[in-house]
C-alpha atoms as a PDB file:
ATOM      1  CA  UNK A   1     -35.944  80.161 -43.545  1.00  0.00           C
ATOM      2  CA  UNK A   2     -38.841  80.957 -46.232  1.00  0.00           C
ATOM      3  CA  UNK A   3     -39.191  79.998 -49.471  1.00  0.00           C
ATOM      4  CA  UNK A   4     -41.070  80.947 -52.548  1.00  0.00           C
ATOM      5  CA  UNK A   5     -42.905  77.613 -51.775  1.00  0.00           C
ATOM      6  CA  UNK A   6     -43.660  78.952 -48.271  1.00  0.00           C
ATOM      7  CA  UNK A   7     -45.680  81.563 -50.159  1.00  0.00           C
ATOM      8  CA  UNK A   8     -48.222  79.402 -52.319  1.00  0.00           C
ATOM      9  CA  UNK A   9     -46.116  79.939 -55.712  1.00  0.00           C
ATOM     10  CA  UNK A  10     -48.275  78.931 -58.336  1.00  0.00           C
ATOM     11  CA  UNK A  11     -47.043  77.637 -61.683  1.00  0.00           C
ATOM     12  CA  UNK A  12     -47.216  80.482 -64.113  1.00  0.00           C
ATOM     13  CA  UNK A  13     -44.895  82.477 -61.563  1.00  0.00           C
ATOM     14  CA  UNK A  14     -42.325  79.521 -61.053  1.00  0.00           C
ATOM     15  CA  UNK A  15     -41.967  79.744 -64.881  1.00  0.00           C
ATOM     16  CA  UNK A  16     -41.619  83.469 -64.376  1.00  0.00           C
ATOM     17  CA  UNK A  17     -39.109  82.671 -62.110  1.00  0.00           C
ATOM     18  CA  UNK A  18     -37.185  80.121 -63.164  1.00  0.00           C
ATOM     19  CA  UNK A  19     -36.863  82.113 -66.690  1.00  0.00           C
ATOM     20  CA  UNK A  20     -34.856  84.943 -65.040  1.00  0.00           C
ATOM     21  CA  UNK A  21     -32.989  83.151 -62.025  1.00  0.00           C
ATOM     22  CA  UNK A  22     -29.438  82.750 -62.471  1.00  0.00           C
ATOM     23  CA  UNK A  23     -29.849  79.080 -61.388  1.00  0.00           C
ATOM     24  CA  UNK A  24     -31.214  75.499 -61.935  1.00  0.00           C
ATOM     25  CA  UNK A  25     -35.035  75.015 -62.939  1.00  0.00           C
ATOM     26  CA  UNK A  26     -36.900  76.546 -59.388  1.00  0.00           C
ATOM     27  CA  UNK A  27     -40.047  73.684 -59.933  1.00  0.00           C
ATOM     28  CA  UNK A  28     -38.655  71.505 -57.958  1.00  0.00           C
ATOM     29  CA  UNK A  29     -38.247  72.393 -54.102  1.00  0.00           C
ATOM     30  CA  UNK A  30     -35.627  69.257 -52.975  1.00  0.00           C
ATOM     31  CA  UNK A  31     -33.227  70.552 -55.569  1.00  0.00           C
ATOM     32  CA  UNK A  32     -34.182  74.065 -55.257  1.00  0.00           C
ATOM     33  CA  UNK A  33     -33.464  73.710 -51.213  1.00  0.00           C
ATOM     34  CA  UNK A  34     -30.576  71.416 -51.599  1.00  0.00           C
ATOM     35  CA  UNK A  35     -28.478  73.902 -54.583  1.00  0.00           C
ATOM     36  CA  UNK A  36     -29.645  77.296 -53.567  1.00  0.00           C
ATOM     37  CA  UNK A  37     -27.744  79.843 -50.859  1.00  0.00           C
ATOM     38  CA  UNK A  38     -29.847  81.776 -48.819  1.00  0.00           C
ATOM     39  CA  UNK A  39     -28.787  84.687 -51.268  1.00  0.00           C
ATOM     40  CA  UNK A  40     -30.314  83.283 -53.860  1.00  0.00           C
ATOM     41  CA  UNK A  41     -33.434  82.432 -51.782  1.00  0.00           C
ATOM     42  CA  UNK A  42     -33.734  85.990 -50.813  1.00  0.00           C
ATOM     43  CA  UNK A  43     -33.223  87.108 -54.458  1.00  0.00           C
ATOM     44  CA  UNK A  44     -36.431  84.695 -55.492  1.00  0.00           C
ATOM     45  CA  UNK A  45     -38.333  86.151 -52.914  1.00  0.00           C
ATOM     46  CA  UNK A  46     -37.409  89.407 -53.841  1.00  0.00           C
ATOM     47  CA  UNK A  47     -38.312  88.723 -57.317  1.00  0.00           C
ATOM     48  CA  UNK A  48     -41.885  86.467 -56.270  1.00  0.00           C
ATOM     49  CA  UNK A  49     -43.439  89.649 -54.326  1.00  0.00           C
ATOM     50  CA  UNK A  50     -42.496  92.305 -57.069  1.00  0.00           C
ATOM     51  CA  UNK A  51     -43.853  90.389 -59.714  1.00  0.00           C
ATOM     52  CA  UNK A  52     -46.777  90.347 -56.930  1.00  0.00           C
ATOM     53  CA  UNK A  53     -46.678  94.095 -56.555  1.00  0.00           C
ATOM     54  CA  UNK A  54     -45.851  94.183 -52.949  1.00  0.00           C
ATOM     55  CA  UNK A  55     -42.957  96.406 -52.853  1.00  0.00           C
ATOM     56  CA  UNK A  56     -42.932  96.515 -49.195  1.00  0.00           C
ATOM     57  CA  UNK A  57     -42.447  92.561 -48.941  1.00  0.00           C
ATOM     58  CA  UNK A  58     -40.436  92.409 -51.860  1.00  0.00           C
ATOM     59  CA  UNK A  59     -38.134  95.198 -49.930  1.00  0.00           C
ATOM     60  CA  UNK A  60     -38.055  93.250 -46.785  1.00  0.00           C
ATOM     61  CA  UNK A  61     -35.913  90.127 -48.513  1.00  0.00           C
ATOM     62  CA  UNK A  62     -33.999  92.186 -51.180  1.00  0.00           C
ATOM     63  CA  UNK A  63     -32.157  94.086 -47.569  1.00  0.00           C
ATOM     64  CA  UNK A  64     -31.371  90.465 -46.611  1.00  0.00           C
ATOM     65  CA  UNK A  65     -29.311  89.741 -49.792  1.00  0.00           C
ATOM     66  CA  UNK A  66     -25.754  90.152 -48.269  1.00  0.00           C
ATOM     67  CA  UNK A  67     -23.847  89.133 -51.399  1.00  0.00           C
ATOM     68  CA  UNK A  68     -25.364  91.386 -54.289  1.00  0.00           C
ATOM     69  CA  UNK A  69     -22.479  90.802 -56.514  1.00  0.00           C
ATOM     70  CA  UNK A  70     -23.148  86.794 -56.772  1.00  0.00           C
ATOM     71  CA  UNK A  71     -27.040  87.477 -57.725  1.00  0.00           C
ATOM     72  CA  UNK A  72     -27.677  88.694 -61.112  1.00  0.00           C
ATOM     73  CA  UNK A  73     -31.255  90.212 -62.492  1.00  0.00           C
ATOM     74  CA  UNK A  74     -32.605  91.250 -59.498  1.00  0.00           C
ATOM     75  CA  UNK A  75     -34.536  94.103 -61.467  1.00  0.00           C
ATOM     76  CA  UNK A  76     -36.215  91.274 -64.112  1.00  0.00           C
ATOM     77  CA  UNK A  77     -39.143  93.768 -65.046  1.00  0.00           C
END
């Protein structure tokens, strides 16, 4: 399963990040791994490549995201 950290995440976009995630502080990957469904995973890596501008990546993870109701501010721009 990726990550945002599978995707060389640098610091100013974890604090992107973690400002509009619904969960915990994203900076660190143990808790990140160990507290986060693969819905929410998705939804960060959703959020990672649009704030990237690749839509067609971004696209690709947001169509995994079975349980839309449970992840909030998937549009954060």
């Amino acid at each position: 399963m990726d990550t945002i950290f599978d995707y060389k995440v640098t610091k100013l976009e974890l604090e992107i990040l973690s400002s509009c995630s619904p969960h915990t502080s994203i900076k660190d990957k143990e808790k990140y791994l160990k507290y986060c469904d693969i819905d929410t995973i998705n939804a960060d890596l959703y959020r990672l490549f649009t704030l990237r501008n690749e839509v067609d990546i971004a696209e690709n993870y947001v169509k995994k995201i079975k349980d839309t109701q449970s992840i909030s501010s998937l549009h954060f721009f």
